[in-house]
PDB file of N, CA and C in Angstrom:
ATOM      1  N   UNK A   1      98.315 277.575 118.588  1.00  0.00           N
ATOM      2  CA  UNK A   1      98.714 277.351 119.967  1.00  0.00           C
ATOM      3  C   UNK A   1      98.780 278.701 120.687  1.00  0.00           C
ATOM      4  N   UNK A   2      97.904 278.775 121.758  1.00  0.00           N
ATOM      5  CA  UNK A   2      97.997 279.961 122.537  1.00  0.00           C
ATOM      6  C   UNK A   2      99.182 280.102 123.208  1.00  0.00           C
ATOM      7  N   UNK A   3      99.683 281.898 123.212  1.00  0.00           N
ATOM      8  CA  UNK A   3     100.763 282.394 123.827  1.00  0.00           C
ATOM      9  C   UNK A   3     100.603 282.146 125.094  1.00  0.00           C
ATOM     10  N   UNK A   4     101.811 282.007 125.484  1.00  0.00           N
ATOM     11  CA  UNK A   4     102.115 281.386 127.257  1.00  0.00           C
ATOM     12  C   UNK A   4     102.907 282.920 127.606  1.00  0.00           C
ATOM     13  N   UNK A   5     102.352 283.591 128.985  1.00  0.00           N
ATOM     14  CA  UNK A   5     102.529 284.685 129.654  1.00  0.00           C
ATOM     15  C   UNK A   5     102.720 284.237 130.932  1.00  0.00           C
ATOM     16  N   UNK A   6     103.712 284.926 131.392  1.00  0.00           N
ATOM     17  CA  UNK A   6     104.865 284.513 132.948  1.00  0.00           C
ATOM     18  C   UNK A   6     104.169 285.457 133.436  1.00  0.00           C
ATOM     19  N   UNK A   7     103.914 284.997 134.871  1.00  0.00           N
ATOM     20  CA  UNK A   7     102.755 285.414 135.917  1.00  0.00           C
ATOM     21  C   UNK A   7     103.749 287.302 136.434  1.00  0.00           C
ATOM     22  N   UNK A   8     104.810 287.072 136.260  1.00  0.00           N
ATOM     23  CA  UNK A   8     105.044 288.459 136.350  1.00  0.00           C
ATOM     24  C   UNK A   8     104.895 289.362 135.134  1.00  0.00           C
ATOM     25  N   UNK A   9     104.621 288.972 134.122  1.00  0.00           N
ATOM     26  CA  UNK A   9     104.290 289.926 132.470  1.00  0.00           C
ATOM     27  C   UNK A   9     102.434 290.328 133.216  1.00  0.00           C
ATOM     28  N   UNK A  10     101.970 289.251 133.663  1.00  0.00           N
ATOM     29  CA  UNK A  10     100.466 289.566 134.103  1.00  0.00           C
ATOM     30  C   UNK A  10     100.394 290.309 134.785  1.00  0.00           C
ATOM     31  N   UNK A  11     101.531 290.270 135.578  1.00  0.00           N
ATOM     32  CA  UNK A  11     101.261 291.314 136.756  1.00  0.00           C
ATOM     33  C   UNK A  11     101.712 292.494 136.689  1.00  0.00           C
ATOM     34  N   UNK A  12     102.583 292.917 135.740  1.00  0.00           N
ATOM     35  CA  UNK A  12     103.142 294.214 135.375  1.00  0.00           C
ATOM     36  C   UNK A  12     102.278 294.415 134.363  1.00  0.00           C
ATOM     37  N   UNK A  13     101.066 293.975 133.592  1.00  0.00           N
ATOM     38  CA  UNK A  13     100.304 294.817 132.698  1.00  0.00           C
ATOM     39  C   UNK A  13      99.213 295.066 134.419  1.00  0.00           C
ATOM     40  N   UNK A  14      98.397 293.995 135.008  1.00  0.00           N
ATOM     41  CA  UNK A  14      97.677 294.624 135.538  1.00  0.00           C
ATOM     42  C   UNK A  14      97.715 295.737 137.048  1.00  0.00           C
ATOM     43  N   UNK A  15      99.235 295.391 136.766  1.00  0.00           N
ATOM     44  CA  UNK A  15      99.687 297.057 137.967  1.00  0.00           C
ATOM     45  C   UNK A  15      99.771 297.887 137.082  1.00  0.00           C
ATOM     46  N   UNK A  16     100.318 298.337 135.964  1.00  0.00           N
ATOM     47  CA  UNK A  16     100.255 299.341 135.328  1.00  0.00           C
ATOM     48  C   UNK A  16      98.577 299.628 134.773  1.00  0.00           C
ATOM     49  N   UNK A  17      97.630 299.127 134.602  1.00  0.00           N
ATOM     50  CA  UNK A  17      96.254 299.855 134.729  1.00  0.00           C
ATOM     51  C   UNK A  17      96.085 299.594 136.424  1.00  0.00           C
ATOM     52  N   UNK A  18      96.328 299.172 137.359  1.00  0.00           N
ATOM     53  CA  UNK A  18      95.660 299.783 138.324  1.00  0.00           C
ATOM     54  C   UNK A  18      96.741 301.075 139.040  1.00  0.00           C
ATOM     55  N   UNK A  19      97.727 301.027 138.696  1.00  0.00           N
ATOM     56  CA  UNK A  19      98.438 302.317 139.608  1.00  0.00           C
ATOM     57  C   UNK A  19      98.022 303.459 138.174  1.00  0.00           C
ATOM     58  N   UNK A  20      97.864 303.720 137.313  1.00  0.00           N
ATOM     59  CA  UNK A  20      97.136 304.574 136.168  1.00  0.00           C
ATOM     60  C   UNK A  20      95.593 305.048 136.586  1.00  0.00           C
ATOM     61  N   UNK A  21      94.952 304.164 137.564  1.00  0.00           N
ATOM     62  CA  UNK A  21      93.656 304.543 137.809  1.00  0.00           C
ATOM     63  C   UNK A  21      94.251 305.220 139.305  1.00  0.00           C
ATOM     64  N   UNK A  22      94.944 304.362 140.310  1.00  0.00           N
ATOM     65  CA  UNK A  22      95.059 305.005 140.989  1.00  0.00           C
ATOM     66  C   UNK A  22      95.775 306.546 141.379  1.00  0.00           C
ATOM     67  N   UNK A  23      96.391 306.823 140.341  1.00  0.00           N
ATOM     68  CA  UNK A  23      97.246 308.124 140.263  1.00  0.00           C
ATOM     69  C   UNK A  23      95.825 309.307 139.933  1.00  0.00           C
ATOM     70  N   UNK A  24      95.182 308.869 138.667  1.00  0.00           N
ATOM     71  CA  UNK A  24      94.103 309.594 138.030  1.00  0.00           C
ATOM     72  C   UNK A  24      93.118 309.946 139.017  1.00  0.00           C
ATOM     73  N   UNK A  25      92.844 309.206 139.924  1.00  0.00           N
ATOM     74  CA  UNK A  25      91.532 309.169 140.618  1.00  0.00           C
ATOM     75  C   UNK A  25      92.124 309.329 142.344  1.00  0.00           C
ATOM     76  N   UNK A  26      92.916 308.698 142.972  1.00  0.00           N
ATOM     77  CA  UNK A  26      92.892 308.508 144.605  1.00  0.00           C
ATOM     78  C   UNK A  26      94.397 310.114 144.837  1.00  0.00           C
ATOM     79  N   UNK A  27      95.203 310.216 144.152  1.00  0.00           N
ATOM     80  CA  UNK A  27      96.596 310.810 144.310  1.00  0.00           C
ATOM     81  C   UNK A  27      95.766 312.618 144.369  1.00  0.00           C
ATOM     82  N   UNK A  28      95.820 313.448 145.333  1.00  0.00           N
ATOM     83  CA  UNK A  28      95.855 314.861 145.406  1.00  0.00           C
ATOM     84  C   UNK A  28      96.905 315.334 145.630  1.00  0.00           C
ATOM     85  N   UNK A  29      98.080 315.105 145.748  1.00  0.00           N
ATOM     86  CA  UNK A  29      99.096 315.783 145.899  1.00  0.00           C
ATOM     87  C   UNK A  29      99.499 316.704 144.448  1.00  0.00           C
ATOM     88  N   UNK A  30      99.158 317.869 144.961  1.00  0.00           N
ATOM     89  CA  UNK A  30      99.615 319.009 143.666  1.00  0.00           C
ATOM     90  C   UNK A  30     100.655 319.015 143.395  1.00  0.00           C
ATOM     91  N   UNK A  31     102.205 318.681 144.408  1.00  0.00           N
ATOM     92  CA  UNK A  31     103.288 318.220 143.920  1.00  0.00           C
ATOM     93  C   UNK A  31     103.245 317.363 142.770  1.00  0.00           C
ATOM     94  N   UNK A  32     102.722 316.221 142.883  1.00  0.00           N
ATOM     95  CA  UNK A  32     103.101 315.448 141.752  1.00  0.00           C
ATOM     96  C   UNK A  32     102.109 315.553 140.362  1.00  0.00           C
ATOM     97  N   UNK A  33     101.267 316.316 140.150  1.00  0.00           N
ATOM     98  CA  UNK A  33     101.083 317.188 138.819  1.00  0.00           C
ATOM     99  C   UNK A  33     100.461 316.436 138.069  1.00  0.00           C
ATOM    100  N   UNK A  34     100.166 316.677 136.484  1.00  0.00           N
ATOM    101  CA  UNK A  34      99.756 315.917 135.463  1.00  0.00           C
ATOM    102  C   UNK A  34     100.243 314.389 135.176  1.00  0.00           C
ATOM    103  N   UNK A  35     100.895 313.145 135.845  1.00  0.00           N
ATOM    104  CA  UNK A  35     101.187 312.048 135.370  1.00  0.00           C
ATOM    105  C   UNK A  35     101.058 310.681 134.632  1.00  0.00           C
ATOM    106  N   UNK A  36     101.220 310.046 133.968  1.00  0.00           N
ATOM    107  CA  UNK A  36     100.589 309.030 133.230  1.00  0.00           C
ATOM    108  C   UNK A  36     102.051 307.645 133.695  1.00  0.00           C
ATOM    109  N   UNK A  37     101.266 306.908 134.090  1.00  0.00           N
ATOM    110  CA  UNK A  37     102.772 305.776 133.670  1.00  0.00           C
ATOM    111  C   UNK A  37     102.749 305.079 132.573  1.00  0.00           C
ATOM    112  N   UNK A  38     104.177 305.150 132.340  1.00  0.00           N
ATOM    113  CA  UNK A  38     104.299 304.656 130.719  1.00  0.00           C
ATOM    114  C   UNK A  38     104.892 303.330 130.715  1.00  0.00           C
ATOM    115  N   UNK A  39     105.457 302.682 131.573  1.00  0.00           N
ATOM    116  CA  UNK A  39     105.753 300.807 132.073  1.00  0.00           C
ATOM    117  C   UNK A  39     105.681 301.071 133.539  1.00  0.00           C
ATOM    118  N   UNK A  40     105.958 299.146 133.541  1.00  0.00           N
ATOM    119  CA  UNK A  40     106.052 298.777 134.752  1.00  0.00           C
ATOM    120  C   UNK A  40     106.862 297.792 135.005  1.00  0.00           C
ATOM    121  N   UNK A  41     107.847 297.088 135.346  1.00  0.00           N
ATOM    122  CA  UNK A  41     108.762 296.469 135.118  1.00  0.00           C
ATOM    123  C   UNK A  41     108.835 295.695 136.379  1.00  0.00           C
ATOM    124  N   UNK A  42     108.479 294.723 136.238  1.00  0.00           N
ATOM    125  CA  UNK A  42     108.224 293.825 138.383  1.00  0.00           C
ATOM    126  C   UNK A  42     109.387 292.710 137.915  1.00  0.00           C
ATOM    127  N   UNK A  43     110.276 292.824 138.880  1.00  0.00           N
ATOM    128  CA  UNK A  43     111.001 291.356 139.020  1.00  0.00           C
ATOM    129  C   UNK A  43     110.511 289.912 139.005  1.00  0.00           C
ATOM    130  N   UNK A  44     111.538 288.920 138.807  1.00  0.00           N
ATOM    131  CA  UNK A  44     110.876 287.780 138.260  1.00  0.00           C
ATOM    132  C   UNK A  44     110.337 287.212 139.672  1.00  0.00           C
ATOM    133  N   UNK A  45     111.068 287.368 140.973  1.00  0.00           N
ATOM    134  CA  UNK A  45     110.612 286.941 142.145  1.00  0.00           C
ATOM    135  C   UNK A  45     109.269 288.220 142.576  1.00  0.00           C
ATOM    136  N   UNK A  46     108.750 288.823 142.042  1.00  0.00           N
ATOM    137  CA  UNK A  46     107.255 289.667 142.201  1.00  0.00           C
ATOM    138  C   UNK A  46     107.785 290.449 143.444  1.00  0.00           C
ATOM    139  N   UNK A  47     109.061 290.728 143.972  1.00  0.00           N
ATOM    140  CA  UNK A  47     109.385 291.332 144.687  1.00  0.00           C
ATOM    141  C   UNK A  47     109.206 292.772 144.787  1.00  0.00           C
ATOM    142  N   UNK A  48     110.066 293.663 143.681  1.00  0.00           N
ATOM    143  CA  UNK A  48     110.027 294.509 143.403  1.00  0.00           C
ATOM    144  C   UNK A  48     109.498 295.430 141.862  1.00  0.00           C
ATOM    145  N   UNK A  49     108.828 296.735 142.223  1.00  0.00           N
ATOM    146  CA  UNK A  49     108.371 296.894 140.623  1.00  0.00           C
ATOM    147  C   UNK A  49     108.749 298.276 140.570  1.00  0.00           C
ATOM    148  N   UNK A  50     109.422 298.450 139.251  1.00  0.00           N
ATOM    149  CA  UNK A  50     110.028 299.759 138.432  1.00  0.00           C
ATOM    150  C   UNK A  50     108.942 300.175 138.005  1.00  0.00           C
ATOM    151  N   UNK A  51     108.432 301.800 138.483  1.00  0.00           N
ATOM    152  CA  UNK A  51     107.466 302.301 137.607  1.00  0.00           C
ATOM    153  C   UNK A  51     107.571 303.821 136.663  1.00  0.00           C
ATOM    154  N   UNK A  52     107.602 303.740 135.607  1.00  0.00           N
ATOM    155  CA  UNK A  52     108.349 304.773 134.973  1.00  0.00           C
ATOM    156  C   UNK A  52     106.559 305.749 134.896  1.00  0.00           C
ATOM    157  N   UNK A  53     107.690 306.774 135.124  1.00  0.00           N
ATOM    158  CA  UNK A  53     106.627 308.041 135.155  1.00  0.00           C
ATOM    159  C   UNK A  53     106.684 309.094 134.310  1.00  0.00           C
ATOM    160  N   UNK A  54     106.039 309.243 133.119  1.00  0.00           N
ATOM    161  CA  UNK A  54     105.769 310.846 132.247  1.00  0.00           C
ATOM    162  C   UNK A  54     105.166 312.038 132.980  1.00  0.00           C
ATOM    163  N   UNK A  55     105.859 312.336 133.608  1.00  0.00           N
ATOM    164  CA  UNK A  55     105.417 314.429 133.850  1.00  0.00           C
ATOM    165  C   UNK A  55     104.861 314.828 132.596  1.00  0.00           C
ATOM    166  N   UNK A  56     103.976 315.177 132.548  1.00  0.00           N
ATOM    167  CA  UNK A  56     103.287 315.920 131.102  1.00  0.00           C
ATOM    168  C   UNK A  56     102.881 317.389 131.436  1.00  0.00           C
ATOM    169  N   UNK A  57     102.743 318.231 132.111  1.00  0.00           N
ATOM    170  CA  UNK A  57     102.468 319.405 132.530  1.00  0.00           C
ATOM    171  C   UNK A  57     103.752 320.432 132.499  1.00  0.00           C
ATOM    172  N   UNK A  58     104.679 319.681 132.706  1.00  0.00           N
ATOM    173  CA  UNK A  58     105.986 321.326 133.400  1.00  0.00           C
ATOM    174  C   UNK A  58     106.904 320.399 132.366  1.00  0.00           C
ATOM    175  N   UNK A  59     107.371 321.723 131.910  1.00  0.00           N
ATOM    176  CA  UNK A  59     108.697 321.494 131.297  1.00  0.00           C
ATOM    177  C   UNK A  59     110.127 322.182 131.559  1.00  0.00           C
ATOM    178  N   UNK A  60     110.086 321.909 133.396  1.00  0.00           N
ATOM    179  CA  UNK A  60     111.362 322.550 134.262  1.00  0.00           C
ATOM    180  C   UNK A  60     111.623 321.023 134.711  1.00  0.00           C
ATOM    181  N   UNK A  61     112.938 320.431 134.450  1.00  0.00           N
ATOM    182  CA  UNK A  61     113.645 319.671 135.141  1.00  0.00           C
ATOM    183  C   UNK A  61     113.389 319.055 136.339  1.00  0.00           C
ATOM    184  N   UNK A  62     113.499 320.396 137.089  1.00  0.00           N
ATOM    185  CA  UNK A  62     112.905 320.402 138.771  1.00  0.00           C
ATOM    186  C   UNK A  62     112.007 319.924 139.062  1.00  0.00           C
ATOM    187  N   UNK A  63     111.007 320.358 138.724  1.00  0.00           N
ATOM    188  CA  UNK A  63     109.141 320.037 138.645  1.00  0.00           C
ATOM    189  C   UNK A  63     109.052 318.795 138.236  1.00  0.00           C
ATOM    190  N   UNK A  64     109.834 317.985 137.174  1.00  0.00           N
ATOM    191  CA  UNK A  64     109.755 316.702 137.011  1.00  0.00           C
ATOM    192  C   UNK A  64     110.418 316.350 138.100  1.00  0.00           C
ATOM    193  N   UNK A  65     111.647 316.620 138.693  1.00  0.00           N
ATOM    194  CA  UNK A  65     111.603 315.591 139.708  1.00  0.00           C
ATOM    195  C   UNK A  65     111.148 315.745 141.025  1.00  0.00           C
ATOM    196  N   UNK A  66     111.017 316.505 141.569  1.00  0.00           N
ATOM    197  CA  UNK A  66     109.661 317.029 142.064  1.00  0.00           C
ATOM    198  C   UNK A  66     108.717 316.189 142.263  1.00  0.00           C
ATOM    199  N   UNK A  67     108.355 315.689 141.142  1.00  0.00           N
ATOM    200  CA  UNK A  67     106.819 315.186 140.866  1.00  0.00           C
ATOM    201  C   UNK A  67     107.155 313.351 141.248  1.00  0.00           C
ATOM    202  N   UNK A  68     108.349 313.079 140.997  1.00  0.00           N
ATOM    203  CA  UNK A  68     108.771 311.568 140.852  1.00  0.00           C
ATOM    204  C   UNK A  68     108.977 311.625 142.662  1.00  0.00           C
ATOM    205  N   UNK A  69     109.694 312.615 143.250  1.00  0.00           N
ATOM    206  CA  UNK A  69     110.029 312.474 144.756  1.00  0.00           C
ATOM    207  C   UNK A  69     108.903 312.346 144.990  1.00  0.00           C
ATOM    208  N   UNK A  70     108.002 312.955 145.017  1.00  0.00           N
ATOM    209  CA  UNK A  70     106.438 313.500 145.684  1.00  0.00           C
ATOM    210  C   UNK A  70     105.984 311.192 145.571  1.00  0.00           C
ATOM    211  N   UNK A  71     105.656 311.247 144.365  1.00  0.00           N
ATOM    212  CA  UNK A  71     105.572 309.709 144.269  1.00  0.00           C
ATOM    213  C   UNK A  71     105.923 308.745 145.211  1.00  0.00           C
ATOM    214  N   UNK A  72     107.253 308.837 145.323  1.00  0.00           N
ATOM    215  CA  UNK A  72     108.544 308.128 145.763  1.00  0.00           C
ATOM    216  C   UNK A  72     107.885 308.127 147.353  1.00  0.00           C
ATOM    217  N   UNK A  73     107.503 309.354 147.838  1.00  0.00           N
ATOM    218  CA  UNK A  73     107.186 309.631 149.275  1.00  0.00           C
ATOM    219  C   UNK A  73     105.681 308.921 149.725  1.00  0.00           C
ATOM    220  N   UNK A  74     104.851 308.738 148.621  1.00  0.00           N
ATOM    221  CA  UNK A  74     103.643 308.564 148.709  1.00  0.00           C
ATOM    222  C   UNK A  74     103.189 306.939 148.200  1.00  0.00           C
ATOM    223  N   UNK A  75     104.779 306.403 148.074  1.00  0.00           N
ATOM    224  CA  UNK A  75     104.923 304.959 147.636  1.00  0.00           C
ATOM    225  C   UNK A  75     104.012 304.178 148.412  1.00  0.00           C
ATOM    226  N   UNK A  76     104.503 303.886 150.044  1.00  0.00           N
ATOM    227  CA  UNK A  76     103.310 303.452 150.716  1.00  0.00           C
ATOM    228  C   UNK A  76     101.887 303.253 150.769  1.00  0.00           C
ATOM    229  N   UNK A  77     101.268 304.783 150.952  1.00  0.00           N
ATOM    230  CA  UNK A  77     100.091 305.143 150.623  1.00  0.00           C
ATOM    231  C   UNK A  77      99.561 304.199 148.985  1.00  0.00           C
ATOM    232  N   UNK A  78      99.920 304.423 148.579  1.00  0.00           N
ATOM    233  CA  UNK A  78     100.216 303.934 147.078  1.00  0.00           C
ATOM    234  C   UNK A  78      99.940 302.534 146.436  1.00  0.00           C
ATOM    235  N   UNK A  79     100.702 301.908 147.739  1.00  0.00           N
ATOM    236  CA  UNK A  79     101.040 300.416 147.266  1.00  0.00           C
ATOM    237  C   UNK A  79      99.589 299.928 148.249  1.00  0.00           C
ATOM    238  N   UNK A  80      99.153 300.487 149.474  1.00  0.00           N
ATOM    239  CA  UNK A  80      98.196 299.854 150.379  1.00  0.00           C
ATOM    240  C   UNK A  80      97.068 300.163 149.498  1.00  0.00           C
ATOM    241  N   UNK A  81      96.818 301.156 148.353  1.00  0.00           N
ATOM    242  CA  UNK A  81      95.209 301.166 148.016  1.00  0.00           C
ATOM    243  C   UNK A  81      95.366 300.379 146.612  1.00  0.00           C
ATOM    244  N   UNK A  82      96.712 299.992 145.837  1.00  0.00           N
ATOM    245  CA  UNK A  82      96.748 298.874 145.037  1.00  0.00           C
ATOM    246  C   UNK A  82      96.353 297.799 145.372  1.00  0.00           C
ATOM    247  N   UNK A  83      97.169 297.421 146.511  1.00  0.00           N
ATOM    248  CA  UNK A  83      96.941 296.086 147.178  1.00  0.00           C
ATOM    249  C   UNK A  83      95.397 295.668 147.496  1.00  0.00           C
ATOM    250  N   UNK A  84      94.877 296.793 147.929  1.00  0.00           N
ATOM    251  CA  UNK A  84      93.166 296.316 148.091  1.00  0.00           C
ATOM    252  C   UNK A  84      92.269 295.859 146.800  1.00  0.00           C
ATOM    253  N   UNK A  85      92.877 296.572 145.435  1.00  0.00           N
ATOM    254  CA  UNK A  85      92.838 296.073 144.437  1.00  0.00           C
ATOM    255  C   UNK A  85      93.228 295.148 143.522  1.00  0.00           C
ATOM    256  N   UNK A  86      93.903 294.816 143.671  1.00  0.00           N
ATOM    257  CA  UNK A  86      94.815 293.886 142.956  1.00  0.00           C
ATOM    258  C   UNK A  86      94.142 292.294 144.110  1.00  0.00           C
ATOM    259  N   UNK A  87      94.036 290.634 143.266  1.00  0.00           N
ATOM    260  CA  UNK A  87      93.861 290.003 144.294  1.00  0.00           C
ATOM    261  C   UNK A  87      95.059 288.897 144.047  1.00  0.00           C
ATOM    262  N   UNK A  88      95.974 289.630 145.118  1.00  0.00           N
ATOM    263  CA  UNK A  88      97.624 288.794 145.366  1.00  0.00           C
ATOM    264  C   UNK A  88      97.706 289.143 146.740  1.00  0.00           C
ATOM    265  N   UNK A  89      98.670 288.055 146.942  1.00  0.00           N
ATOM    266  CA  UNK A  89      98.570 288.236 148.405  1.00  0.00           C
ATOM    267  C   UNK A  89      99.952 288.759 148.748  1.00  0.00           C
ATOM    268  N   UNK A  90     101.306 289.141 148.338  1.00  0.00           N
ATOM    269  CA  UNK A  90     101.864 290.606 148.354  1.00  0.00           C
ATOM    270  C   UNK A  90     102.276 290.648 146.917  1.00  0.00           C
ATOM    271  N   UNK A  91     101.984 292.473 147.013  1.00  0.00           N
ATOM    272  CA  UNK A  91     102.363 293.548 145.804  1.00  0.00           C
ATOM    273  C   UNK A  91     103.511 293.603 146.030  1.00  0.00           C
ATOM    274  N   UNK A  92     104.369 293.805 145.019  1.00  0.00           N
ATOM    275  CA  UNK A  92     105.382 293.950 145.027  1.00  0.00           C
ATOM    276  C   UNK A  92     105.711 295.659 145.257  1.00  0.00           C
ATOM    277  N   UNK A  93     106.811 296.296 145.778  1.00  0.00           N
ATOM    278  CA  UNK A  93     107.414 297.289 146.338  1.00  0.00           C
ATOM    279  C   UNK A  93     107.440 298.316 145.197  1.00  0.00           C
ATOM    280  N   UNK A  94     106.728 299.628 145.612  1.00  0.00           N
ATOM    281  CA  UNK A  94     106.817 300.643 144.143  1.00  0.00           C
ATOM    282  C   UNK A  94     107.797 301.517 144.032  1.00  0.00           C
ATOM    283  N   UNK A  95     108.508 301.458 143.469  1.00  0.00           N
ATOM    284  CA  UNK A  95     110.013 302.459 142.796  1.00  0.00           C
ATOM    285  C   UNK A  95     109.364 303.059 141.691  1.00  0.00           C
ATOM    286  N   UNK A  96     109.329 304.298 141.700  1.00  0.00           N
ATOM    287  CA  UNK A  96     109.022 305.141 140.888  1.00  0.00           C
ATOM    288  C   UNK A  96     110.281 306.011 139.738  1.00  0.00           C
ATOM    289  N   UNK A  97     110.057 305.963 138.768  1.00  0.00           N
ATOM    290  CA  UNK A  97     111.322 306.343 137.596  1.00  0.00           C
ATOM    291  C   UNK A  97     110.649 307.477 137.123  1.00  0.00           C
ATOM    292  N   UNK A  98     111.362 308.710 136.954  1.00  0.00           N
ATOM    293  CA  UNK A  98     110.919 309.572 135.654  1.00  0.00           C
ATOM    294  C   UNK A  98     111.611 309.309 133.737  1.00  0.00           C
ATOM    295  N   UNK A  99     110.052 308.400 133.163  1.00  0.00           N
ATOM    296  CA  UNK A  99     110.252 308.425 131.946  1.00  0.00           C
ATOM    297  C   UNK A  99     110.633 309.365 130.797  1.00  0.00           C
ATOM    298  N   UNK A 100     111.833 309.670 130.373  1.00  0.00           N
ATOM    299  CA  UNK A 100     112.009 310.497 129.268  1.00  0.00           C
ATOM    300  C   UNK A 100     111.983 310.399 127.998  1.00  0.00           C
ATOM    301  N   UNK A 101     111.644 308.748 127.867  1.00  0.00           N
ATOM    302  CA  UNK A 101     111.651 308.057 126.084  1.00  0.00           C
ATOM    303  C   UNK A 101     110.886 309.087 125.330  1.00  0.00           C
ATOM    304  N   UNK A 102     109.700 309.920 125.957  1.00  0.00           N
ATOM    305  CA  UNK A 102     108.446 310.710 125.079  1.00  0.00           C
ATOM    306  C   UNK A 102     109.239 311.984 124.691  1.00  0.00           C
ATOM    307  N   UNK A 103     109.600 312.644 125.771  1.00  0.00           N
ATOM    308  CA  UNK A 103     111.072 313.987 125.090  1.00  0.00           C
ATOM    309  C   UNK A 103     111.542 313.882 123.936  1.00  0.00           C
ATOM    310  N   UNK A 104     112.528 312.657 124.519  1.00  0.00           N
ATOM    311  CA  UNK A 104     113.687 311.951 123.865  1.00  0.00           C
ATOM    312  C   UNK A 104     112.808 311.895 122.189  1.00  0.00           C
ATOM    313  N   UNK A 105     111.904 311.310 122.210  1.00  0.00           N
ATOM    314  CA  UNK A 105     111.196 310.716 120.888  1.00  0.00           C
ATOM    315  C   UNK A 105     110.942 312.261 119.877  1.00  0.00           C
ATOM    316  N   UNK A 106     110.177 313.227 120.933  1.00  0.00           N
ATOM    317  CA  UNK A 106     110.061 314.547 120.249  1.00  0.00           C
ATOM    318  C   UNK A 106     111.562 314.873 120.003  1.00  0.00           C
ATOM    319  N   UNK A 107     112.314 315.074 120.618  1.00  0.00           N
ATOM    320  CA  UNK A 107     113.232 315.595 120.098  1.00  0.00           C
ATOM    321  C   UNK A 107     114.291 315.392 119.434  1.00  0.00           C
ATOM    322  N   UNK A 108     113.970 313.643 118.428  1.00  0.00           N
ATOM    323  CA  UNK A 108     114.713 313.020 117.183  1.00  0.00           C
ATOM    324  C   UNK A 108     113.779 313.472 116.543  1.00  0.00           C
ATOM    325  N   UNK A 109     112.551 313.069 116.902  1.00  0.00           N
ATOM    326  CA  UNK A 109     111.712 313.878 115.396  1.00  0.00           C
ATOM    327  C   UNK A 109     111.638 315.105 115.032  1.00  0.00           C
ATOM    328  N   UNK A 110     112.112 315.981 116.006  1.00  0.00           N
ATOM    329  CA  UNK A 110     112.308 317.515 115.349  1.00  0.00           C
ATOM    330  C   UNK A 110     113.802 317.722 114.597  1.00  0.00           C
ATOM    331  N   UNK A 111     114.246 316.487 114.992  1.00  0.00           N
ATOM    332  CA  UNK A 111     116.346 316.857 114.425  1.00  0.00           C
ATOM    333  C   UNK A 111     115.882 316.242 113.203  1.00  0.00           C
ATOM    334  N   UNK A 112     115.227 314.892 112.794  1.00  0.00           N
ATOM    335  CA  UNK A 112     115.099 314.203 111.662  1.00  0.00           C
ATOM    336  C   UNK A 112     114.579 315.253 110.651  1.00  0.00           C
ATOM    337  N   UNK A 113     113.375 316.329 111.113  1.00  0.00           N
ATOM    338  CA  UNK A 113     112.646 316.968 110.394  1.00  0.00           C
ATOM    339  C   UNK A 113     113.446 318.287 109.859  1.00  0.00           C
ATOM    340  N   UNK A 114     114.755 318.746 110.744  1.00  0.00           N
ATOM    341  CA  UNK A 114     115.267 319.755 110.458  1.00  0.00           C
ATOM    342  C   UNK A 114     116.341 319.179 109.513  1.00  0.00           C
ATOM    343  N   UNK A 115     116.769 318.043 109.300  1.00  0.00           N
ATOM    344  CA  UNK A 115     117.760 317.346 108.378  1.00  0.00           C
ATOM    345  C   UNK A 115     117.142 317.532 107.122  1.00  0.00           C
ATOM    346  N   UNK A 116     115.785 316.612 107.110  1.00  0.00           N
ATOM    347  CA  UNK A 116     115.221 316.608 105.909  1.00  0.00           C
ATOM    348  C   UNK A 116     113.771 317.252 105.789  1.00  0.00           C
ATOM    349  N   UNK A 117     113.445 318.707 105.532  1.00  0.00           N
ATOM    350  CA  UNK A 117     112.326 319.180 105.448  1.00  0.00           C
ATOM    351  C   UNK A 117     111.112 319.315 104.178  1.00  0.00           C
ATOM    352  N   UNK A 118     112.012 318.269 103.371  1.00  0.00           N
ATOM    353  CA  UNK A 118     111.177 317.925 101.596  1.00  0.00           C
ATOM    354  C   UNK A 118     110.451 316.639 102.664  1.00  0.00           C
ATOM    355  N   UNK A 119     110.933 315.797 103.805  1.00  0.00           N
ATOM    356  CA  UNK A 119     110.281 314.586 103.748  1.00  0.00           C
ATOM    357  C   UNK A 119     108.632 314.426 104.194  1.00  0.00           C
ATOM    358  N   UNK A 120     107.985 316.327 104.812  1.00  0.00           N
ATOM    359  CA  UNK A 120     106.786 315.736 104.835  1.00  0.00           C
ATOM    360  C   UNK A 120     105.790 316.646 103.700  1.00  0.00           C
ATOM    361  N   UNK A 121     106.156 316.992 102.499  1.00  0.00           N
ATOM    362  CA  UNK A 121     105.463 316.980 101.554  1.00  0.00           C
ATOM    363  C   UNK A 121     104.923 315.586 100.656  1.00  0.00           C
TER     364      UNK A 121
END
């Protein structure tokens, strides 16, 4: 029996590849830097969508948020060249998050590795 997917799970995988193309390809703002989004999280009424953002270039605080304001400002712009892509008749509203799970992740695996340094022989 095929898996059953809620029209907002569809729509938060296919905003997260189209705002990923659109960051890569349409976004020049040098403010907002090297980015990748790592989710997308749209409410159940398709109202609104959480988009978490990895800074991968700077490793100053600032510059990450920086890079999430710059976003935040360029939300508009943003959401009108999704919308031409995407075929719904409204996108839901882009809130932009700076993701830290990837840090966070490096920096248990360097504490795990300094606990136990026999574990990668």
């Amino acid at each position: 029996m095929p898996r059953e997917f809620l029209r907002f799970q569809r729509v938060e995988r296919q905003l997260q590849r189209e705002l990923a193309e659109v960051l890569q390809r349409e976004i020049k703002d040098p403010e907002v830097g090297f980015v990748t989004v790592s989710d997308v999280e749209v409410t159940k009424d398709l109202a609104v969508a959480k988009v978490y953002i990895s800074v991968l270039t700077t490793k100053d605080s600032e510059n990450k948020a920086d890079s999430i304001a710059a976003l935040n400002r360029a939300a508009n712009y943003i959401h009108g060249v999704v919308s031409k892509r995407m075929r719904m008749r409204m996108v839901p509203e882009l809130r932009f998050f700076l993701d830290e799970s990837i840090e966070q992740g490096i920096k248990m695996d360097a504490l795990l590795k300094a606990t136990n340094p026999d574990s990668e022989k």
